[in-house]
N, C-alpha and C. Protein backbone atom coordinates (compact mmCIF):
# COMPACT_ATOMS: atom_id res chain seq x y z
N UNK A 1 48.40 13.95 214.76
CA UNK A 1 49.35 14.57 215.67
C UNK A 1 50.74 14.00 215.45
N UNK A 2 51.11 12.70 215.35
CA UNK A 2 52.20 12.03 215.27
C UNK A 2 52.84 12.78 213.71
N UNK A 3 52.22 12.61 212.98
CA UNK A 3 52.59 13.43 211.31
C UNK A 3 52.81 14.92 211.64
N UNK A 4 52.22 15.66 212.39
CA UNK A 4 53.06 16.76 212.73
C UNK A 4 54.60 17.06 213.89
N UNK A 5 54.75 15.76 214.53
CA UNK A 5 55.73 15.60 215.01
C UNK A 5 56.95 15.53 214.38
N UNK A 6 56.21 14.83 213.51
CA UNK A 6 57.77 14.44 212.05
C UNK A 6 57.70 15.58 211.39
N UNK A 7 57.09 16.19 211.12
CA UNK A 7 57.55 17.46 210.28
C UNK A 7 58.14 18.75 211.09
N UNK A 8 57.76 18.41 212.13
CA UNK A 8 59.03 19.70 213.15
C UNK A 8 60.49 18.70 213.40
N UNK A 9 60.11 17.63 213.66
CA UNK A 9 61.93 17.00 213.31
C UNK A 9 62.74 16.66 212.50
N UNK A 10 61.61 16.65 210.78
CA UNK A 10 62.58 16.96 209.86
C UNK A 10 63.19 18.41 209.44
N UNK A 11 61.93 19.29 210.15
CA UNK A 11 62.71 21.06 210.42
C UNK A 11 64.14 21.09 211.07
N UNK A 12 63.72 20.13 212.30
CA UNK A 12 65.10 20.33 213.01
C UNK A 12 66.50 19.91 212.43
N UNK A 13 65.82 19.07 211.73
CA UNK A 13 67.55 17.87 211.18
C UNK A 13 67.49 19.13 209.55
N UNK A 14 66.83 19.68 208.64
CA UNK A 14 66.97 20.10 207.80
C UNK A 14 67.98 21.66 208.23
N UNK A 15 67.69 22.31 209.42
CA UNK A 15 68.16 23.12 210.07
C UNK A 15 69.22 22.96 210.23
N UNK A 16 69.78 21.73 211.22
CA UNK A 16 71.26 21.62 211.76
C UNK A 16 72.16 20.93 210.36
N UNK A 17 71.79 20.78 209.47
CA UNK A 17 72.32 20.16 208.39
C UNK A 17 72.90 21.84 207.56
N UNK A 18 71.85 22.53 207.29
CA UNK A 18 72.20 23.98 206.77
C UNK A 18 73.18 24.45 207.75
N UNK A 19 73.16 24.40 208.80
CA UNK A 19 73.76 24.95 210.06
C UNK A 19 75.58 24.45 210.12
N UNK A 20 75.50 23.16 209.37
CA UNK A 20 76.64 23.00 209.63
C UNK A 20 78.00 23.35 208.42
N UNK A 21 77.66 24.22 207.35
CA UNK A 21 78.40 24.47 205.77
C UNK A 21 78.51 26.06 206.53
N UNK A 22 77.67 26.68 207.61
CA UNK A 22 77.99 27.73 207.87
C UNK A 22 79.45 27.73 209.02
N UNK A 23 79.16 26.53 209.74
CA UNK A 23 80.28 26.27 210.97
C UNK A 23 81.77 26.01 210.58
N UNK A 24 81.79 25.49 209.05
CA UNK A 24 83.03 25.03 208.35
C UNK A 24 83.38 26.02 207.25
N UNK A 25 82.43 27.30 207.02
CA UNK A 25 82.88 28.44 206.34
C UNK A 25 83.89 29.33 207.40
N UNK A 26 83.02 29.35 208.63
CA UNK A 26 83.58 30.07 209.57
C UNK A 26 84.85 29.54 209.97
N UNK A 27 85.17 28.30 210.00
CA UNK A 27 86.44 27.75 210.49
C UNK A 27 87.64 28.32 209.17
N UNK A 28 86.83 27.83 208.22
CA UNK A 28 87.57 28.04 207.12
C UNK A 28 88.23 29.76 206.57
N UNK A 29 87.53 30.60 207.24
CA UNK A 29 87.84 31.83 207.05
C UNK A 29 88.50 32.53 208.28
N UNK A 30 88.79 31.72 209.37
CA UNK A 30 89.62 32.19 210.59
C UNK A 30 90.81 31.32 210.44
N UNK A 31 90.96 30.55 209.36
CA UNK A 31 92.73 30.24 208.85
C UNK A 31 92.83 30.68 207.21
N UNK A 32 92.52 31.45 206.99
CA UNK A 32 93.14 32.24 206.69
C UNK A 32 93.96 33.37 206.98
N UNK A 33 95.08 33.72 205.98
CA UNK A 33 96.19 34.98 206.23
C UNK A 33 95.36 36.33 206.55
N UNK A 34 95.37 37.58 207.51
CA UNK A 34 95.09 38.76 207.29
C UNK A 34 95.48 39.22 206.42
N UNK A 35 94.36 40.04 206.06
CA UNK A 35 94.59 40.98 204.90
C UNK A 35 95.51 41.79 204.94
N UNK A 36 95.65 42.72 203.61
CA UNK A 36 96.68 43.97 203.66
C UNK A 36 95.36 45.32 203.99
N UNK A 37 96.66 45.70 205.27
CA UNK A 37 95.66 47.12 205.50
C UNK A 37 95.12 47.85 204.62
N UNK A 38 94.27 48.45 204.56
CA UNK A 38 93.90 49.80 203.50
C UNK A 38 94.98 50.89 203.33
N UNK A 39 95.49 51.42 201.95
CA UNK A 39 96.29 53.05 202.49
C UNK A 39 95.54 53.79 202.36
N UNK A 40 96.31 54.70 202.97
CA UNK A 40 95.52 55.63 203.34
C UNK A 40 95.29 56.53 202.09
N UNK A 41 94.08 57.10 201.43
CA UNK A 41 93.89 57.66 200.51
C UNK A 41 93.80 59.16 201.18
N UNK A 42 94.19 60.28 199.88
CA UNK A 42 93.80 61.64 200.48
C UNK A 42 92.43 61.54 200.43
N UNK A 43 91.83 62.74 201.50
CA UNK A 43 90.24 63.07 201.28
C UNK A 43 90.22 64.24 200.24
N UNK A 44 89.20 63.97 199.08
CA UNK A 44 89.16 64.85 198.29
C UNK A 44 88.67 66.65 198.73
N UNK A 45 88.79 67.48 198.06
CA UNK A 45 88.51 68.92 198.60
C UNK A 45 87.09 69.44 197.39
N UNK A 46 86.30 69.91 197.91
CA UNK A 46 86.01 70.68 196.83
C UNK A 46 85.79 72.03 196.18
N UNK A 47 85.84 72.06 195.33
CA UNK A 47 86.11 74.18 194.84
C UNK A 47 85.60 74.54 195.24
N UNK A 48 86.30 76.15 195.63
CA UNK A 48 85.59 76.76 196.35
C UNK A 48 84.16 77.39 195.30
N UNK A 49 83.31 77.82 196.19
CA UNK A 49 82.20 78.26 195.43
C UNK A 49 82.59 79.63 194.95
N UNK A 50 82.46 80.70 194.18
CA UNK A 50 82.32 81.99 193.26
C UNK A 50 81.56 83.11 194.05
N UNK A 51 82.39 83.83 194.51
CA UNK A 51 82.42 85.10 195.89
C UNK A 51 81.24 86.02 195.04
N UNK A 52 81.33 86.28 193.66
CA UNK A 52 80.08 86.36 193.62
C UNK A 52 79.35 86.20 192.33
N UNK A 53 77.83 86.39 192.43
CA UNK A 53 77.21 85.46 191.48
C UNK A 53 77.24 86.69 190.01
N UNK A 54 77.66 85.54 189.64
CA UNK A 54 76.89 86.38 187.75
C UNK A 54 75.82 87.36 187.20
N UNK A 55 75.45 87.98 186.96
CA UNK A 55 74.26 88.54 186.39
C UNK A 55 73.92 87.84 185.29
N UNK A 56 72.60 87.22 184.91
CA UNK A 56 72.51 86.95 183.58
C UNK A 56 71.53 87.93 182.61
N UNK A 57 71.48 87.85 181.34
CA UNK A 57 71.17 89.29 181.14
C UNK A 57 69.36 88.78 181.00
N UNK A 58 68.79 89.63 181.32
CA UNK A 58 67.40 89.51 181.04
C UNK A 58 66.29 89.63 179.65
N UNK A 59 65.91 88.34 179.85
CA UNK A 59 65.40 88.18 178.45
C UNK A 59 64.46 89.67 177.84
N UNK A 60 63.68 89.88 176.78
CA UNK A 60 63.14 90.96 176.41
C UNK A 60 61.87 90.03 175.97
N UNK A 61 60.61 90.46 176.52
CA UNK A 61 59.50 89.87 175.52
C UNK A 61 58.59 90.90 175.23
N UNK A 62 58.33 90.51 173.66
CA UNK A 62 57.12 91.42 172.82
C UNK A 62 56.18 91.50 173.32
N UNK A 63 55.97 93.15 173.01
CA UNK A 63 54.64 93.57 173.63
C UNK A 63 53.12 92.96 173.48
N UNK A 64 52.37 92.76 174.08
CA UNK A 64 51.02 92.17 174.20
C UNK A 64 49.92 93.48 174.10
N UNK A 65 49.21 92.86 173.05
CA UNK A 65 48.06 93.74 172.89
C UNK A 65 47.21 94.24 173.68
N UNK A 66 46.72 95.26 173.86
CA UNK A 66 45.87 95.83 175.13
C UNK A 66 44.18 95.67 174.74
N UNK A 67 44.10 95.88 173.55
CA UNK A 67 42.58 95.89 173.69
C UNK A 67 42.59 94.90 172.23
N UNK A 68 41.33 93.78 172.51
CA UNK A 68 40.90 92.97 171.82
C UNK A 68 40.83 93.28 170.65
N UNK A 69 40.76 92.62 168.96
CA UNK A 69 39.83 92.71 168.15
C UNK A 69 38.85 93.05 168.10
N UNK A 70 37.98 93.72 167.39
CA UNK A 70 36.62 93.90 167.61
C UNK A 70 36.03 92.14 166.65
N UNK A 71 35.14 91.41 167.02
CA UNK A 71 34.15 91.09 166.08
C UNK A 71 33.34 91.22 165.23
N UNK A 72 32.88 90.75 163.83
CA UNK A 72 31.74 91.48 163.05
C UNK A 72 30.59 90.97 163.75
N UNK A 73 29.61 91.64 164.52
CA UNK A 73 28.43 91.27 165.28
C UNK A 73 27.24 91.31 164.13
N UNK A 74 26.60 90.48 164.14
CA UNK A 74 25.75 90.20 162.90
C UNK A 74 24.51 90.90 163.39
N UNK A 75 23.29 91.76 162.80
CA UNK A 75 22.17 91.91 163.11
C UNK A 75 21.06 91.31 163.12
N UNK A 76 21.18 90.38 162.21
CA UNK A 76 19.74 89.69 162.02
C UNK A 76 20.71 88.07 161.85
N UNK A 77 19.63 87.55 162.66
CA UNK A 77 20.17 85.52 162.08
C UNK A 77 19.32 85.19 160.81
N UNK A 78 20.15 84.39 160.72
CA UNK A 78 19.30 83.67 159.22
C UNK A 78 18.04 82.81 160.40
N UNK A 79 17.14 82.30 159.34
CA UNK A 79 16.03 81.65 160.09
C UNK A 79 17.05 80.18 160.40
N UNK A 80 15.40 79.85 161.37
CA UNK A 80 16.01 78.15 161.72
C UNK A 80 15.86 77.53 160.66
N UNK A 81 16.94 76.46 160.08
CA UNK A 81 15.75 75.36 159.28
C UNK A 81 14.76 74.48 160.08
N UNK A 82 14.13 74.02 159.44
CA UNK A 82 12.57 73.27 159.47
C UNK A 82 13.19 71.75 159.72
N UNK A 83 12.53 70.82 160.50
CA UNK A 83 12.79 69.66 160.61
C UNK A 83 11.55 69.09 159.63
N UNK A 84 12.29 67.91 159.01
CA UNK A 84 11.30 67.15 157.89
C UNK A 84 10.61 66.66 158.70
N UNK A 85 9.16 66.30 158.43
CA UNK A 85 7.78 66.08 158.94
C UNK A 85 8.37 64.60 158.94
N UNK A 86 7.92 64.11 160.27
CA UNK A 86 7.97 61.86 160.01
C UNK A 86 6.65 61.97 159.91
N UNK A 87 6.94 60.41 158.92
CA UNK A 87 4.97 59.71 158.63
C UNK A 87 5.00 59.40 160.21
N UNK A 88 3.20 58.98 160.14
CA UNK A 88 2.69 58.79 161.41
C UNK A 88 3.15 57.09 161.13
N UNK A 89 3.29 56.75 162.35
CA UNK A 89 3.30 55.39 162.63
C UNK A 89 2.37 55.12 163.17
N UNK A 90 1.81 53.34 162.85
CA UNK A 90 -0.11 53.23 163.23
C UNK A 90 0.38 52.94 164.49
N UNK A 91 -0.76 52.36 165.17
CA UNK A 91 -0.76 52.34 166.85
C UNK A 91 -0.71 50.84 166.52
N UNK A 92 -0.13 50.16 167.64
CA UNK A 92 0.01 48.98 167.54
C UNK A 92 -1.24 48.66 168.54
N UNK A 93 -2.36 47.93 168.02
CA UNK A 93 -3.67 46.95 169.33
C UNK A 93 -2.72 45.80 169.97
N UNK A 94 -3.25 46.15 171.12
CA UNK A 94 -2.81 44.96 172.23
C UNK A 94 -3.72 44.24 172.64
N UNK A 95 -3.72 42.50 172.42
CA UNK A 95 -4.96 42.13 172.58
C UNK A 95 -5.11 41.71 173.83
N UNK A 96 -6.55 41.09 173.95
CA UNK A 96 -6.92 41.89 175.84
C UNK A 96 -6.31 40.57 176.99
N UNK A 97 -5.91 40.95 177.93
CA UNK A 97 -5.27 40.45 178.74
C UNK A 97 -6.57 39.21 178.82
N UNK A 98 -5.69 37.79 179.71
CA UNK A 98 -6.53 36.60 179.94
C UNK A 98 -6.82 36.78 181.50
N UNK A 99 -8.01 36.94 181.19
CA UNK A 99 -8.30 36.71 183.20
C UNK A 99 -7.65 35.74 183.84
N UNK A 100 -7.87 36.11 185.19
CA UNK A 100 -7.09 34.94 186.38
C UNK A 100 -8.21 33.73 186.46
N UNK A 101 -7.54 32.39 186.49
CA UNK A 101 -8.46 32.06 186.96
C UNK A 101 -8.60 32.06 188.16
N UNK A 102 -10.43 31.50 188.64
CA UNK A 102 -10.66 31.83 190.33
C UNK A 102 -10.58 30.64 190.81
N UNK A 103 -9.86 30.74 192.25
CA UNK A 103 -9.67 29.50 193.37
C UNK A 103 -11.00 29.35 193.68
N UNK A 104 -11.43 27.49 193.57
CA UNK A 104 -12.62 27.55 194.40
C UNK A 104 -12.28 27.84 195.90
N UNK A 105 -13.60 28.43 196.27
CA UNK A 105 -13.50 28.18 197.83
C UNK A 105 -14.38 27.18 198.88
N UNK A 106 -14.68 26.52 198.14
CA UNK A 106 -15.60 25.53 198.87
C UNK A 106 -15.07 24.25 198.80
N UNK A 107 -14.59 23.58 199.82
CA UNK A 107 -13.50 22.54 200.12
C UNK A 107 -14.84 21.61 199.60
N UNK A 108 -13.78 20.44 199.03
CA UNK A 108 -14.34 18.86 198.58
C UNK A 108 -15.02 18.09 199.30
N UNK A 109 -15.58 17.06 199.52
CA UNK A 109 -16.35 16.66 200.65
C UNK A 109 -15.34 15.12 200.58
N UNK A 110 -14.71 14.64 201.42
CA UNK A 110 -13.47 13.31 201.47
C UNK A 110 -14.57 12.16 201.55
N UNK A 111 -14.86 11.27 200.77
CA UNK A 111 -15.73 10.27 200.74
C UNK A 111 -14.93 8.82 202.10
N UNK A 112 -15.72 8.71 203.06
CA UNK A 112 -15.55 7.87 204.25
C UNK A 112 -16.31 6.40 203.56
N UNK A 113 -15.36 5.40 204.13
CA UNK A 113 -16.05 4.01 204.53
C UNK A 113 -17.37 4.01 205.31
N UNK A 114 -18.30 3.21 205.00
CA UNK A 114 -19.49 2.79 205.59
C UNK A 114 -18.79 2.19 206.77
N UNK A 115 -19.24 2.16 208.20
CA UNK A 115 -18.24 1.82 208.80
C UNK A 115 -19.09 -0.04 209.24
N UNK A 116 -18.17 -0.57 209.37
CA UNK A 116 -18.65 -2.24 208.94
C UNK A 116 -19.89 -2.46 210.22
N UNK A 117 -21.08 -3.61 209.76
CA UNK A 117 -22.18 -3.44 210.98
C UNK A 117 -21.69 -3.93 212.23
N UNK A 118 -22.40 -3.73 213.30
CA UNK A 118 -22.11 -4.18 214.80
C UNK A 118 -22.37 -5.23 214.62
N UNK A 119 -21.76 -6.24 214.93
CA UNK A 119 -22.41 -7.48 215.18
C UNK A 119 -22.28 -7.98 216.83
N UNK A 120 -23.73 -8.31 217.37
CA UNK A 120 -23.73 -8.58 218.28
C UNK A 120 -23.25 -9.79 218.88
């Protein structure tokens, strides 16, 4: 907590330190001489626009054909070709899966101490 104390009061002192090149610009620019007024410039006009518009002449485009080419429509197709015969490939044997082995189910018998004699 104390380490964040110091870092908001070196904000503050880093602040009023910036704060103060702005206080001595400002002094510094209210002794100075006023400026020279602006003159006054004319406001420009602009042409008038053309009472009326041009015609431009209209392009001409070549005529477009009305009815298609015909195609030469063929009567008969040539045959299909034949796909080349593949050799047979042999069958690959898969050799035979390993059985599971089986969980016994008949629990161990825990070998006990003789339990020591009574002595009377």
């Amino acid at each position: 907590m104390a380490s964040f104390n110091y870092i908001i009061l070196a904000f503050f002192v880093a602040i009023s330190f910036s704060c103060m090149d702005v206080g001595i610009a400002a002094r510094h620019l209210l002794q100075l001489p006023p400026l020279p007024s602006m003159p006054n410039l004319p406001k420009p006009t602009l042409p008038p626009l053309p009472s009326n518009i041009p015609t431009l002449p209209q392009p001409t485009l070549p005529n477009l054909p009305t009815t298609q080419p015909s195609l030469p429509n063929p009567t008969s197709l040539p045959p299909l070709p034949s796909l080349p015969t593949m050799p047979a490939v042999p069958k690959a044997t898969l050799p035979p899966l390993p059985s599971m082995p089986s969980i016994p189910t008949t629990i161990p018998s825990i070998p006990f101490f003789s339990p020591p004699p009574a002595g009377n």
